[in-house]
Protein backbone atom coordinates (compact mmCIF):
# COMPACT_ATOMS: atom_id res chain seq x y z
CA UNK A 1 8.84 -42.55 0.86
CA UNK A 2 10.44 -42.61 -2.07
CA UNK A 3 9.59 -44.46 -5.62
CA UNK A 4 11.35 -46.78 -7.91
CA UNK A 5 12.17 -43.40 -10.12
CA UNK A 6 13.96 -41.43 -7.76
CA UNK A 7 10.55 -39.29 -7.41
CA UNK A 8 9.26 -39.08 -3.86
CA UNK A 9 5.20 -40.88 -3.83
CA UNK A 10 2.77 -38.52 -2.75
CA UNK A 11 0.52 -36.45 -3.87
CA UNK A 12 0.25 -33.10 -5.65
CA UNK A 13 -1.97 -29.87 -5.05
CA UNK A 14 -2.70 -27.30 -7.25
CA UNK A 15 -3.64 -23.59 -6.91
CA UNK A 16 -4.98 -20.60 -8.73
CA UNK A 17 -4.07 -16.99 -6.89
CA UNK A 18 -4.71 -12.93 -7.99
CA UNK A 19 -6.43 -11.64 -10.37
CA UNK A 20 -8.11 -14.62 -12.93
CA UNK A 21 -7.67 -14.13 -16.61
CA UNK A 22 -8.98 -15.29 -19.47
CA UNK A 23 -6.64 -18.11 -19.95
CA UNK A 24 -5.52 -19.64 -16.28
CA UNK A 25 -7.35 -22.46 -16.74
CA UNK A 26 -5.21 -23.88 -19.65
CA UNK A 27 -2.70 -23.87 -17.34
CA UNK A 28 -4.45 -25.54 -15.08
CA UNK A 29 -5.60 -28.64 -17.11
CA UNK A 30 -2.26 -28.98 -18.57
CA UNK A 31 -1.03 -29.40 -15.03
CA UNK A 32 -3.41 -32.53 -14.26
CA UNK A 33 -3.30 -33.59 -17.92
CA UNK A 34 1.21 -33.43 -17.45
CA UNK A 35 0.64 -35.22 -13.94
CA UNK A 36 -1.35 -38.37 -15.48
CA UNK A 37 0.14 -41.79 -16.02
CA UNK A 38 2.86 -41.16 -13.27
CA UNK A 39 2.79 -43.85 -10.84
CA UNK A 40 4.43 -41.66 -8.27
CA UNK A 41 1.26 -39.31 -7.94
CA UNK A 42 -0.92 -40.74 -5.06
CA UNK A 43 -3.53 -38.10 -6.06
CA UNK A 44 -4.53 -34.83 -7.67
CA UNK A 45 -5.91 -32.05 -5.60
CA UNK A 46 -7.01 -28.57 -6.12
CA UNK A 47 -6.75 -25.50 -3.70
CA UNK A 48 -10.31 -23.61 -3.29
CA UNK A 49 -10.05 -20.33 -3.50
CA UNK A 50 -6.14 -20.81 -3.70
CA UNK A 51 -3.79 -21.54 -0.75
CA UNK A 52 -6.50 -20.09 2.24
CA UNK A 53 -8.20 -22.98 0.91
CA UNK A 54 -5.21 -25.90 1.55
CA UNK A 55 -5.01 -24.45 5.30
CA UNK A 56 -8.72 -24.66 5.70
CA UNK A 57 -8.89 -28.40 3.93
CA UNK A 58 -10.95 -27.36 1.44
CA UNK A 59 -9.61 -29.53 -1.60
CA UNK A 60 -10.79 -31.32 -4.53
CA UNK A 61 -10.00 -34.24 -6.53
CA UNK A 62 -8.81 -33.62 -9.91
CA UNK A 63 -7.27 -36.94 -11.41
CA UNK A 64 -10.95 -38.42 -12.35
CA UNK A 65 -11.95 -35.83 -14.64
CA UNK A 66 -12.41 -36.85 -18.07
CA UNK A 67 -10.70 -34.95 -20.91
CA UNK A 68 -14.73 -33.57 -22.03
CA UNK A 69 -14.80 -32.02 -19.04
CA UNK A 70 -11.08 -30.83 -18.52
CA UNK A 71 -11.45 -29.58 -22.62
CA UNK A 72 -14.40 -27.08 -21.36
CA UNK A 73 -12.55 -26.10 -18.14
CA UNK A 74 -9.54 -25.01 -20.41
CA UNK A 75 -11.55 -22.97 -22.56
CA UNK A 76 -13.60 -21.35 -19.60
CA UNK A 77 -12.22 -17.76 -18.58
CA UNK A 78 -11.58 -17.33 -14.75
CA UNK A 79 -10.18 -19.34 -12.06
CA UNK A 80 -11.74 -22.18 -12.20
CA UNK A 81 -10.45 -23.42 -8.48
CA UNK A 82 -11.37 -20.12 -7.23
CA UNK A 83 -8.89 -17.46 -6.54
CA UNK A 84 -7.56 -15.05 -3.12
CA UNK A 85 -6.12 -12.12 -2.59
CA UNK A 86 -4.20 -13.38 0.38
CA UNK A 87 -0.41 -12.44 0.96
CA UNK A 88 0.67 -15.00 3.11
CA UNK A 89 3.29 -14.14 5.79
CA UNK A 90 5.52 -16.32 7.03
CA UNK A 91 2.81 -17.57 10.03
CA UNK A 92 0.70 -18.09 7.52
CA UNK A 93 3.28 -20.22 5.18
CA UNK A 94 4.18 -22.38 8.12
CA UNK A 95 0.83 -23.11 7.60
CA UNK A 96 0.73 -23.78 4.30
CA UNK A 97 3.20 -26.19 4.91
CA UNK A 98 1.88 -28.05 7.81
CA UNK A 99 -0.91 -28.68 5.39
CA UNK A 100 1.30 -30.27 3.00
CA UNK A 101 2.53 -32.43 5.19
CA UNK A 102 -0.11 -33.84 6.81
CA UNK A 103 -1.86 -35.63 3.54
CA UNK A 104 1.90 -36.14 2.10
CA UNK A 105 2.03 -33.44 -1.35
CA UNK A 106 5.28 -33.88 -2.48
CA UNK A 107 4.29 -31.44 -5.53
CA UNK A 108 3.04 -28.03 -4.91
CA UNK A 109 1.94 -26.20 -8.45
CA UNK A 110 0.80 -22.38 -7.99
CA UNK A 111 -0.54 -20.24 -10.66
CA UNK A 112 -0.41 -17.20 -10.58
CA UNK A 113 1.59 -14.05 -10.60
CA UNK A 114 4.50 -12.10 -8.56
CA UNK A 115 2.87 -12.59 -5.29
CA UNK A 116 2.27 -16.34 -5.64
CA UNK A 117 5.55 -16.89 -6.63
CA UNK A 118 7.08 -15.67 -3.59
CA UNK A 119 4.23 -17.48 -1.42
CA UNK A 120 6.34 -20.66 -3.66
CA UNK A 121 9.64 -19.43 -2.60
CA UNK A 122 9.15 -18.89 0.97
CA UNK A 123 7.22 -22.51 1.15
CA UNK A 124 9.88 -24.18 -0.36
CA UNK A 125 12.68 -22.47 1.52
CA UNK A 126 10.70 -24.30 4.52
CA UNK A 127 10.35 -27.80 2.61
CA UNK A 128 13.99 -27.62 2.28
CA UNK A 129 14.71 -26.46 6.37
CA UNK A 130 12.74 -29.37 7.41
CA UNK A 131 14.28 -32.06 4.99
CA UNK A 132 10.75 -31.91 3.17
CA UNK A 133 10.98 -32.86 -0.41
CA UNK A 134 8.45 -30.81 -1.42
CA UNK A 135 8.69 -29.71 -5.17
CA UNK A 136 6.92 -26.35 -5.56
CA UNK A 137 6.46 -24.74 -9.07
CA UNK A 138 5.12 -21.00 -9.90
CA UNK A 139 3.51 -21.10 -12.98
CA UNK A 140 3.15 -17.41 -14.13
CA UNK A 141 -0.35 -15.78 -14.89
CA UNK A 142 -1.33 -12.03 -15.05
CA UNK A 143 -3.08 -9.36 -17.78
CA UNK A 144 -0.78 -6.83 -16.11
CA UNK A 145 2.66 -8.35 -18.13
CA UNK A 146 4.84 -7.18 -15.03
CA UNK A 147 6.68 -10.38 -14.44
CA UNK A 148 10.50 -10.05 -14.71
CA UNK A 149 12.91 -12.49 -16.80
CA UNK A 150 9.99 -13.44 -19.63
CA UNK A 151 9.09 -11.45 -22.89
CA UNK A 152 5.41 -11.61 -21.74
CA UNK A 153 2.71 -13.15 -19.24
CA UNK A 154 0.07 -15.52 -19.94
CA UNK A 155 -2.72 -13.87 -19.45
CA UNK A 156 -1.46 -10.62 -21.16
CA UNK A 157 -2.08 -11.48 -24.75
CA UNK A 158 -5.65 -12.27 -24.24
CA UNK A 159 -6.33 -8.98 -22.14
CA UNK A 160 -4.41 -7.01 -24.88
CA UNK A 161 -6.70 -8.09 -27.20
CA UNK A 162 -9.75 -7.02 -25.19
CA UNK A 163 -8.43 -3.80 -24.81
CA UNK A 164 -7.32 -3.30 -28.59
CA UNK A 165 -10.95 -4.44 -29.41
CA UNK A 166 -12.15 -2.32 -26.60
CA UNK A 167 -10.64 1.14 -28.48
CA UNK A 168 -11.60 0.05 -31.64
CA UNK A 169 -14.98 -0.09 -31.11
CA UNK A 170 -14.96 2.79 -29.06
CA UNK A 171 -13.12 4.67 -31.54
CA UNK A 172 -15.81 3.99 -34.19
CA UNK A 173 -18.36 5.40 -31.25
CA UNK A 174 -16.22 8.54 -30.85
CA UNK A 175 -16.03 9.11 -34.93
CA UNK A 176 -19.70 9.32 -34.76
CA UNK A 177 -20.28 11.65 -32.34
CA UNK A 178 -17.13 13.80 -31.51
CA UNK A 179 -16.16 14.67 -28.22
CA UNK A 180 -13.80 13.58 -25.37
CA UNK A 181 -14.23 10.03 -24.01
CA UNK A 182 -11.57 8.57 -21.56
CA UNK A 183 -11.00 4.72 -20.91
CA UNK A 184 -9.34 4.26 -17.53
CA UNK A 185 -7.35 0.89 -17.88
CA UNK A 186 -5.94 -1.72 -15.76
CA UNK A 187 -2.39 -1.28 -14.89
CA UNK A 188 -0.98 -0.10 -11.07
CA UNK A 189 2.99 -0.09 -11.69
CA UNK A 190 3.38 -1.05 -15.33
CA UNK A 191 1.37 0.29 -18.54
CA UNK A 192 1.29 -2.93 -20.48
CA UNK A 193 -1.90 -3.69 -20.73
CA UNK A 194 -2.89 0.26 -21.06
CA UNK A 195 -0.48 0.75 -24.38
CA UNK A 196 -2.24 -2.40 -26.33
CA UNK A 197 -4.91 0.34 -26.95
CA UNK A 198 -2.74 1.65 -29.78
CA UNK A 199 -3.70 -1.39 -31.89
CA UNK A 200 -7.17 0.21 -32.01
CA UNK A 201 -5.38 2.43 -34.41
CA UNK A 202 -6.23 1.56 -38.21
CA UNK A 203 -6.64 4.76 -39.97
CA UNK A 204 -4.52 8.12 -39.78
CA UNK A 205 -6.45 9.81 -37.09
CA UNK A 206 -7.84 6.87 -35.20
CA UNK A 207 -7.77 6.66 -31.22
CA UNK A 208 -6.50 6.56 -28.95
CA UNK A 209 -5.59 10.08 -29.62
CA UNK A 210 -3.48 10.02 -26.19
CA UNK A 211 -2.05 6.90 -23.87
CA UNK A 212 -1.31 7.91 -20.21
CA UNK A 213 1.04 5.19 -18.40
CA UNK A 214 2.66 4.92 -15.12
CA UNK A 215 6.40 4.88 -16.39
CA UNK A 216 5.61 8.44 -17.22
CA UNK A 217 4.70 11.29 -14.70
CA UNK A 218 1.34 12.85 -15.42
CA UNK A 219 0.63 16.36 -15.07
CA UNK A 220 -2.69 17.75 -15.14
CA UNK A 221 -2.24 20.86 -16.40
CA UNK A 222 -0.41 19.08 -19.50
CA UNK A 223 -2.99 16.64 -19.83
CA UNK A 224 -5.69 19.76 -20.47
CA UNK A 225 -3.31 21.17 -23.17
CA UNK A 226 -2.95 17.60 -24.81
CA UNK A 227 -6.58 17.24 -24.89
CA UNK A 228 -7.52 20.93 -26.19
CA UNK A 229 -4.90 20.37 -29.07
CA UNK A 230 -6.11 16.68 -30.22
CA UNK A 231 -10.13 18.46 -30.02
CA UNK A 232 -8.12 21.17 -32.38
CA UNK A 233 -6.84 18.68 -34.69
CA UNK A 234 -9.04 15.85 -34.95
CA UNK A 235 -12.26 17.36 -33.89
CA UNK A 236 -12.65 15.00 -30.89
CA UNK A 237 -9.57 13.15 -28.76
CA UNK A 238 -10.43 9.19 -27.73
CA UNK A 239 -8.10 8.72 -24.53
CA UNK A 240 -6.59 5.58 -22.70
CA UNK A 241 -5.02 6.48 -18.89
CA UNK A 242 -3.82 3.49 -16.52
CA UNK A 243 -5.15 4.20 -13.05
CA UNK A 244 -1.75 4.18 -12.29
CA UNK A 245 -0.69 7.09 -13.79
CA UNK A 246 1.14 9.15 -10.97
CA UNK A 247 2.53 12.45 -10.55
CA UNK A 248 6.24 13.36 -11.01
CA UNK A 249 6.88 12.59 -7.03
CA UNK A 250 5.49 9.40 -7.64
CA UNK A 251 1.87 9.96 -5.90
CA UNK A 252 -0.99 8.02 -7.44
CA UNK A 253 -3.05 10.10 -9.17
CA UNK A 254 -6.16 8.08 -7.80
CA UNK A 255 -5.18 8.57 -3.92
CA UNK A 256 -4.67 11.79 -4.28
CA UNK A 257 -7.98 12.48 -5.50
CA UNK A 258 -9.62 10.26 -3.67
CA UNK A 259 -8.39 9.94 -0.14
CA UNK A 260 -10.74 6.93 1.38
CA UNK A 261 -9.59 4.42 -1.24
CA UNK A 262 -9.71 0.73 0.23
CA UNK A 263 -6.22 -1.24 0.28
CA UNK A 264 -5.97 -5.01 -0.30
CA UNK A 265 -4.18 -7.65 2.05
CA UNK A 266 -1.06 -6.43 -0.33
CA UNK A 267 -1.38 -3.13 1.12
CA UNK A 268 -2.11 -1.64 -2.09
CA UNK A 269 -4.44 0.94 -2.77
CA UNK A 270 -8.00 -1.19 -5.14
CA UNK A 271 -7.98 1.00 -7.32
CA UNK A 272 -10.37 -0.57 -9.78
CA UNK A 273 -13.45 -0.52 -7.85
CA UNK A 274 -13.99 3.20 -8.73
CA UNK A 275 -14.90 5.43 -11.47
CA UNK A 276 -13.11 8.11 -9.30
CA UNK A 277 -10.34 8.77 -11.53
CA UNK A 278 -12.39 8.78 -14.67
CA UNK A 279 -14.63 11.57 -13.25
CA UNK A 280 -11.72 13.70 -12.74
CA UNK A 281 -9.92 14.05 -15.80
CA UNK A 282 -13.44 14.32 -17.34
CA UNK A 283 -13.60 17.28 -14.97
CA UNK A 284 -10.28 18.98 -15.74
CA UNK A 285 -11.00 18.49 -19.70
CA UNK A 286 -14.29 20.38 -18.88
CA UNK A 287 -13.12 22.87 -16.70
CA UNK A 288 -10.05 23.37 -19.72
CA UNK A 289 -11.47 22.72 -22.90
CA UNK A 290 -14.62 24.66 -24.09
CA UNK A 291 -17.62 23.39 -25.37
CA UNK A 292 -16.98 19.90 -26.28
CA UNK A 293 -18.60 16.90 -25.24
CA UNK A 294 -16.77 14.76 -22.30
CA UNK A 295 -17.41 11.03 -20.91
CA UNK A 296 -15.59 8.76 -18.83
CA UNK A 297 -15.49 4.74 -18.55
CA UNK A 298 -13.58 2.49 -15.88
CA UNK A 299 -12.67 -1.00 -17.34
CA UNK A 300 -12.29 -2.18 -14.35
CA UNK A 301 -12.71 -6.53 -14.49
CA UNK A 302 -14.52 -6.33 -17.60
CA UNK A 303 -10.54 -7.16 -18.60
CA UNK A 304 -10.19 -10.16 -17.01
CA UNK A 305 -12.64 -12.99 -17.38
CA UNK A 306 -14.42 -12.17 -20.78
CA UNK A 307 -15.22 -14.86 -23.32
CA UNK A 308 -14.57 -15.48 -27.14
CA UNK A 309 -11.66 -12.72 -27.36
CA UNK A 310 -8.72 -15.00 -26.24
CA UNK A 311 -5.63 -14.85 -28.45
CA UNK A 312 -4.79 -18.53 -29.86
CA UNK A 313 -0.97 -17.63 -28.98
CA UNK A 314 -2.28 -16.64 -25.04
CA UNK A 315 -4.11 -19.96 -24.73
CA UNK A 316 -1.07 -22.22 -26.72
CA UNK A 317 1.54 -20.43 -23.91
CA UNK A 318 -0.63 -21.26 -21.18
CA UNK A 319 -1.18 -25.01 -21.15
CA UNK A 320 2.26 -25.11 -22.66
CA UNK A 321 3.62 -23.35 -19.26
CA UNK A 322 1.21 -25.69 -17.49
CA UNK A 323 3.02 -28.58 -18.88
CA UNK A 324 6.18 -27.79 -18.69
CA UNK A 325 5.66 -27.28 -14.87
CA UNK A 326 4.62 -31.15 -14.51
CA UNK A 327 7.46 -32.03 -16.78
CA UNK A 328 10.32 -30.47 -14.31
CA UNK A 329 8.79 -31.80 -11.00
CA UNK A 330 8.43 -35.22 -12.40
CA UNK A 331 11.76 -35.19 -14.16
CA UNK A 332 13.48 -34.03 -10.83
CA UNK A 333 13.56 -30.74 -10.64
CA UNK A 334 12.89 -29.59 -6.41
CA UNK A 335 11.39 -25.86 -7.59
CA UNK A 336 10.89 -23.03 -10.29
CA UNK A 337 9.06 -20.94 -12.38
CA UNK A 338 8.14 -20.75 -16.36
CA UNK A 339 9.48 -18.01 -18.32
CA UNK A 340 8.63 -17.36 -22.13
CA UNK A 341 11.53 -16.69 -24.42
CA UNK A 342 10.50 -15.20 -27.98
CA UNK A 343 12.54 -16.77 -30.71
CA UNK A 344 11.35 -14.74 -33.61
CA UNK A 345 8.16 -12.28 -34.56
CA UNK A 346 7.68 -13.10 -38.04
CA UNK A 347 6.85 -16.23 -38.31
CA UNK A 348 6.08 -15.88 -34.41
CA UNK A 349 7.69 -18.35 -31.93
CA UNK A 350 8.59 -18.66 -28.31
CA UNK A 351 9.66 -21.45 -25.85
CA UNK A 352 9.16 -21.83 -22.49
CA UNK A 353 12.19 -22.87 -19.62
CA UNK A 354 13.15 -22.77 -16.22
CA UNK A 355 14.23 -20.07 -14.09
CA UNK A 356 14.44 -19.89 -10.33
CA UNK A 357 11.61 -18.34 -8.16
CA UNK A 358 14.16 -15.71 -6.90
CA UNK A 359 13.98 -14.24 -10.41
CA UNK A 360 10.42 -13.31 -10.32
CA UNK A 361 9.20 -13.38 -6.61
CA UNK A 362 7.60 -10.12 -5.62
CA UNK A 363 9.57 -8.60 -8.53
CA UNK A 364 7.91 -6.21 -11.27
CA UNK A 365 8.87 -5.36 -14.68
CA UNK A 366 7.75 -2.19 -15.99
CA UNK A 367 7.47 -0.96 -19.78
CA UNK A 368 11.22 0.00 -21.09
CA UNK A 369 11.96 3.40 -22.48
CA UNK A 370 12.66 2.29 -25.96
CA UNK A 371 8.19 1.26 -25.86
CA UNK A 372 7.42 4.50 -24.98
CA UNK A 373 7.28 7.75 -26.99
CA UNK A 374 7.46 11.03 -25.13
CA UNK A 375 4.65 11.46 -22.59
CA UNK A 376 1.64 10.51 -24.14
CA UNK A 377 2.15 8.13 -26.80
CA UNK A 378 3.87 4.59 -26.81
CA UNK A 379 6.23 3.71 -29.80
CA UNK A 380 6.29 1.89 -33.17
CA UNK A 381 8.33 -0.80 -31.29
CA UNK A 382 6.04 -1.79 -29.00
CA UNK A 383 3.55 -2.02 -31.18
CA UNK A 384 5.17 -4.58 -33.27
CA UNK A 385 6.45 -6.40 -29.75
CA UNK A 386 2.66 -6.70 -29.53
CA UNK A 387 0.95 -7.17 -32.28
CA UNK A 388 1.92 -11.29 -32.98
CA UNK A 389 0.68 -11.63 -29.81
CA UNK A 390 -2.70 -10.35 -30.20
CA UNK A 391 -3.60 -11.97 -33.22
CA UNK A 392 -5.75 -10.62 -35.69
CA UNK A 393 -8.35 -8.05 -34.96
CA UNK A 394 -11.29 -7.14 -36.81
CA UNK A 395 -11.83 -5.38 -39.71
CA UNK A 396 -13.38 -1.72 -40.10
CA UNK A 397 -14.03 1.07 -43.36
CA UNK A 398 -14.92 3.87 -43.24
CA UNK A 399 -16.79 6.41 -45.72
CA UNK A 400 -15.35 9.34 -45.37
């Protein structure tokens, strides 16, 4: 049934999906905020715990919450719908679809990353088979920054800045009392969020001595030799290695080392549940490097859902991606995704737009050669790429 605007009347449902970060919920509100005042929205639900929630009925109204409450839920870090893991085949999308129907959503709004926006595309393929107007958006969320077509992820900012944060205060730590200490970051396929460590770097000789990412092939007996001649130079080396640095046949490092490793319902290997990797390359520094003190730490979700480190840029591209995707499905558009375009560094500016779910869906985009510098290091360019992003970071001095 169809309204005076050309819009079909229904309702519309809205989702959160992977990994949370510290600023999906902006996008979120802006969604129900963008939907308001449109007489062709029956009703605003939300997914729990994503779309194995809308199969199982288990929605929520949104459209009653007042702008208090929707203010704090922007701010909060995590999904606040809940999230899932779920990969949805195309069973499983029939019934995503059948539950679409049933309660008539005309406007299907997923947030999340490459996953979720195929889950969109292969939903609204079926809309579109069964003469279903069913107007599904992918609004894009992840700390890993591997979405295609956009110069960087919601999400990623905000994790960035953890991590740069992260290094600088453990930088400090390793100043005091030299030794070896390695950070295992996020990061599976693409080093993004692993190379924001090099902000940490204020000083001439500040960590992270060495950055280990997954566009590069690691080699063990190379990484002892890096090690041994950062302890020779600096008196201590402060380390950041994605745990999904691989070798050069493209192995994981991780499942190599650690053969029981659990895989998700993507049929990856979790590799963020363990401190396996951590323990060791603490093990080959000590096995290689006399003498000098080693410790490991796994990030892990400490990366994802903290509070009071968000970047003001993160959480203005988030409910501004949020928006735009209730803008396009009221103003006619049947499906898409957001993509952020950077318009300039200094001053910084971006602007979100359109592009089609075929762009990103079940895509990745991996760190370009020009960010990297040989096999251990990322370059100057990246680092400005990043650093408007991040914001300002604190402070430190040192004495000597």
């Amino acid at each position: 049934m169809g309204s005076i605007s050309g819009n079909p009347l229904g309702k519309a449902v809205i989702g959160q999906s992977g990994g949370p970060t510290a600023v999906i919920n902006q996008s979120l509100v802006a969604v129900i905020k963008g939907l308001r005042g449109h007489s062709e929205i029956s009703g605003i639900l939300g997914m729990r715990h994503g779309v194995r929630g809308l199969v199982n009925d288990q929605l929520i109204p949104l459209e009653g919450l007042h702008d208090g409450h929707l203010s704090t839920i922007a701010a909060t870090p995590s999904a606040a719908l809940g999230s899932t893991r779920d990969k949805p085949d195309a069973d499983y999308c029939n019934r995503i679809f059948a539950a679409c129907e049933r309660p008539r959503i005309h406007y299907f709004f997923y947030i999340g990353g490459n996953d979720s926006s195929d889950t969109c595309r292969i939903v609204n393929e079926m809309a579109h088979e069964a003469n279903y107007e069913l107007r599904c958006f992918h609004i894009p969320k992840t700390i890993d920054n591997d979405l295609p077509q956009s110069d960087h992820t919601p999400g990623y900012p905000s994790a960035a800045k953890f991590v740069a944060q992260a290094f600088m205060g453990d930088n400090l730590d390793n100043r005091a009392i030299p030794g070896v200490k390695i950070n295992i970051v996020m990061g599976r396929n693409a080093g993004w969020l692993t190379a924001a460590a090099a902000l940490a770097r204020k000083f001439e000789g500040d960590g992270p001595h060495l950055i280990y990412l997954p566009e590069v092939p690691f080699s063990e007996e190379q990484f002892a030799q890096d090690v041994d001649e950062m302890v020779t130079r600096h008196g201590r080396c402060l380390i950041a290695a994605s745990e999904g640095i691989r070798d050069a046949s493209g192995t994981l490092l991780a499942s190599k080392i650690q053969k029981s490793l659990e895989t998700d319902a993507h049929g990856n290997v979790q590799l963020s549940g363990t401190g396996a990797l951590g323990d060791y390359l603490a093990a080959l520094v000590k096995a290689n490097v006399p003498k000098v003190r080693v410790r490991a730490d796994t990030f892990g979700y400490l990366q994802r859902s903290f509070c009071g480190v968000t970047s003001e840029i993160d959480e203005f591209e988030a409910r501004s991606c949020g928006y735009a995707a209730a803008h396009l499905a009221m103003s006619g558009d049947l499906d898409g995704s957001l993509a952020i375009r950077r318009l300039s560094s200094k001053p910084y500016e971006s602007m979100v737009e359109r592009i089609e779910l075929t762009d990103v869906a079940a895509l990745t985009r991996t760190m370009p050669a020009e960010f990297l510098n040989g096999h251990r290091d990322v370059s100057r360019e990246f680092v400005n790429y990043l650093r408007p992003l991040v914001g300002k970071l604190p402070v430190v001095g040192y004495l000597y």
